[in-house]
Protein backbone atom coordinates (compact mmCIF):
# COMPACT_ATOMS: atom_id res chain seq x y z
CA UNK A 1 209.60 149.04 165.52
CA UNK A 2 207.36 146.88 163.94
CA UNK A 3 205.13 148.44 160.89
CA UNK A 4 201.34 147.87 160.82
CA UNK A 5 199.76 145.51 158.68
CA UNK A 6 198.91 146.94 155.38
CA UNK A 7 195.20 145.64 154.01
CA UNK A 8 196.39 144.97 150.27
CA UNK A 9 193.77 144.20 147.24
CA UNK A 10 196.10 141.23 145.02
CA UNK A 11 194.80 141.49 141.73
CA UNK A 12 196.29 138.18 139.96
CA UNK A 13 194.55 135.57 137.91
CA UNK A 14 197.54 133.17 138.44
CA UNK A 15 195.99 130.88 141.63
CA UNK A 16 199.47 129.25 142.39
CA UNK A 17 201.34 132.53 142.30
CA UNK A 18 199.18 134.28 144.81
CA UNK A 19 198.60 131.93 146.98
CA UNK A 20 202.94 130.90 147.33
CA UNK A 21 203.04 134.90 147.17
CA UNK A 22 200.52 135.74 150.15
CA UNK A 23 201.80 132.97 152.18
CA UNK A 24 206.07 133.97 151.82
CA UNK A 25 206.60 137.21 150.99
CA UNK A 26 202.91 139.21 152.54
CA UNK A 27 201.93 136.91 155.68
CA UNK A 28 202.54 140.36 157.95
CA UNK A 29 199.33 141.87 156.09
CA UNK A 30 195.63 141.50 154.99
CA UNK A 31 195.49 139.92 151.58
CA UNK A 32 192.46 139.66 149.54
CA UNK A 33 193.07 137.94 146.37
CA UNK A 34 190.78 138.32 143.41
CA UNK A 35 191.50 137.03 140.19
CA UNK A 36 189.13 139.69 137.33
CA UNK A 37 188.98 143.16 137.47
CA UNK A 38 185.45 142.64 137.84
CA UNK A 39 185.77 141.57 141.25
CA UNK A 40 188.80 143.99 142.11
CA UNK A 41 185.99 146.85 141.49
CA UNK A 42 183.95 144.89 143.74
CA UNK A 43 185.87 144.79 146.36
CA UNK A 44 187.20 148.67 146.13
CA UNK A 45 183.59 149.67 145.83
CA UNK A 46 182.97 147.85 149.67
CA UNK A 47 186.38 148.45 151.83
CA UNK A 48 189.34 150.68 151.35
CA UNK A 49 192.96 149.60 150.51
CA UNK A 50 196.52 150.59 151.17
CA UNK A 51 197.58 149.11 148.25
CA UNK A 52 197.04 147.26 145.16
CA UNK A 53 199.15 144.37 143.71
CA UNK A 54 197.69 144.36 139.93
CA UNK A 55 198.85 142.24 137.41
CA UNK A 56 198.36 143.29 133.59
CA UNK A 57 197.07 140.30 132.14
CA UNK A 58 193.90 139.31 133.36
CA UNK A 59 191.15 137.46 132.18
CA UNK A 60 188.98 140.01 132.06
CA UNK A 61 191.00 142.95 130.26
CA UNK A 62 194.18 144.72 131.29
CA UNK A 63 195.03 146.22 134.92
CA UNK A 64 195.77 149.64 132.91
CA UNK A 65 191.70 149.69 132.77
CA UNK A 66 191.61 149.76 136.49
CA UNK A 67 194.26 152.64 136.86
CA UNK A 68 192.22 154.47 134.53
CA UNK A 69 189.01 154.43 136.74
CA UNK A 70 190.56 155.33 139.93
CA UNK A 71 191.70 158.88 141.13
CA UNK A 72 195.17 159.55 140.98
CA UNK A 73 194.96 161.40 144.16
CA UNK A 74 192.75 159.08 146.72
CA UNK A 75 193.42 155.95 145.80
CA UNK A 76 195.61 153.13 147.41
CA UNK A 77 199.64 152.81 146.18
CA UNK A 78 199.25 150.40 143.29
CA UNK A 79 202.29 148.37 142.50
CA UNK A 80 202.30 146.35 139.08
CA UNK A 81 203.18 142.46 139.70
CA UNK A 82 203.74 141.37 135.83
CA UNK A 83 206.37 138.74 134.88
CA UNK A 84 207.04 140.53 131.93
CA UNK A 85 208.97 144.04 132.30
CA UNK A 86 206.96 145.29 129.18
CA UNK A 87 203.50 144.86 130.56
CA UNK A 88 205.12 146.45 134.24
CA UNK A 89 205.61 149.11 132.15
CA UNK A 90 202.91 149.72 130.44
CA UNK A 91 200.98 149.65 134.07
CA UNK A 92 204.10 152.57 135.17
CA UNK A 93 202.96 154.70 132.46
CA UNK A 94 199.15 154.11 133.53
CA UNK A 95 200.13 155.63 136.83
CA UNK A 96 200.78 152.83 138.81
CA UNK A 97 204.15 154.06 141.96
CA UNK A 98 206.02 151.32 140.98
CA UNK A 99 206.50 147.68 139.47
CA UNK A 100 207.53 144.38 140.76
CA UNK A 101 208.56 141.68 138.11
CA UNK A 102 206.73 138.35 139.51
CA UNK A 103 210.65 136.63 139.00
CA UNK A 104 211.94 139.68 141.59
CA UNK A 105 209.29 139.26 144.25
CA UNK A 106 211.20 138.46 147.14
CA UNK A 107 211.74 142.47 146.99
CA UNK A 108 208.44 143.36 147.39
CA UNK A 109 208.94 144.02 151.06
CA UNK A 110 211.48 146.66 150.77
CA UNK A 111 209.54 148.06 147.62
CA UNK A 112 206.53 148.56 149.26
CA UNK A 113 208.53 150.33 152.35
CA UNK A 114 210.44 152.89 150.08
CA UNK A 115 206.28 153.75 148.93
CA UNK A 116 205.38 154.51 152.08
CA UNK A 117 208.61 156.74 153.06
């Protein structure tokens, strides 16, 4: 049985990654890509989620900032996409479900499935 598509907010500041990532590994679901947490509030002030990618390391501060904000009981899965397993988990012990390490994402598929089991 097929899945439905997820609607995911990809918070990544790396234009290259996200685009190679949305296109290969999340082409079976709604991707908005925004680069600043700035424009990640943005766009979970106007439409609901199932999940957020978030990468640490943005332009505009740290994804642990956006954890912060949101409540730990209504709010999408997040899933930290960091290349470096020190920043993943630093966004773990924010509260993020789980962590991806950008050189690991062809697992994101099954990762994302165990979440919603």
């Amino acid at each position: 049985m097929r899945r439905p598509a997820l609607r995911i907010l990809f918070i990544e500041n790396h234009e290259v990654f996200s685009s190679v990532v949305k296109d290969k590994f999340l082409a079976a679901h709604n991707v908005r890509v925004v680069s600043t947490l700035r424009d990640a509030r943005l766009e979970l002030a106007a439409e609901q989620f199932d999940l957020i990618l978030l990468d640490d390391d943005l332009d505009d501060g740290r994804g642990e900032e956006l954890i912060a904000e949101l409540a730990p009981t209504d709010r999408p899965m997040i899933i930290g996409v960091s290349a470096y397993d020190d920043l993943n988990a630093d966004l773990i012990r924010a509260g993020a479900d789980a962590a991806c390490g950008k050189l690991r994402f062809s697992q994101i598929d099954s990762l994302i499935r165990s979440l919603q089991n």
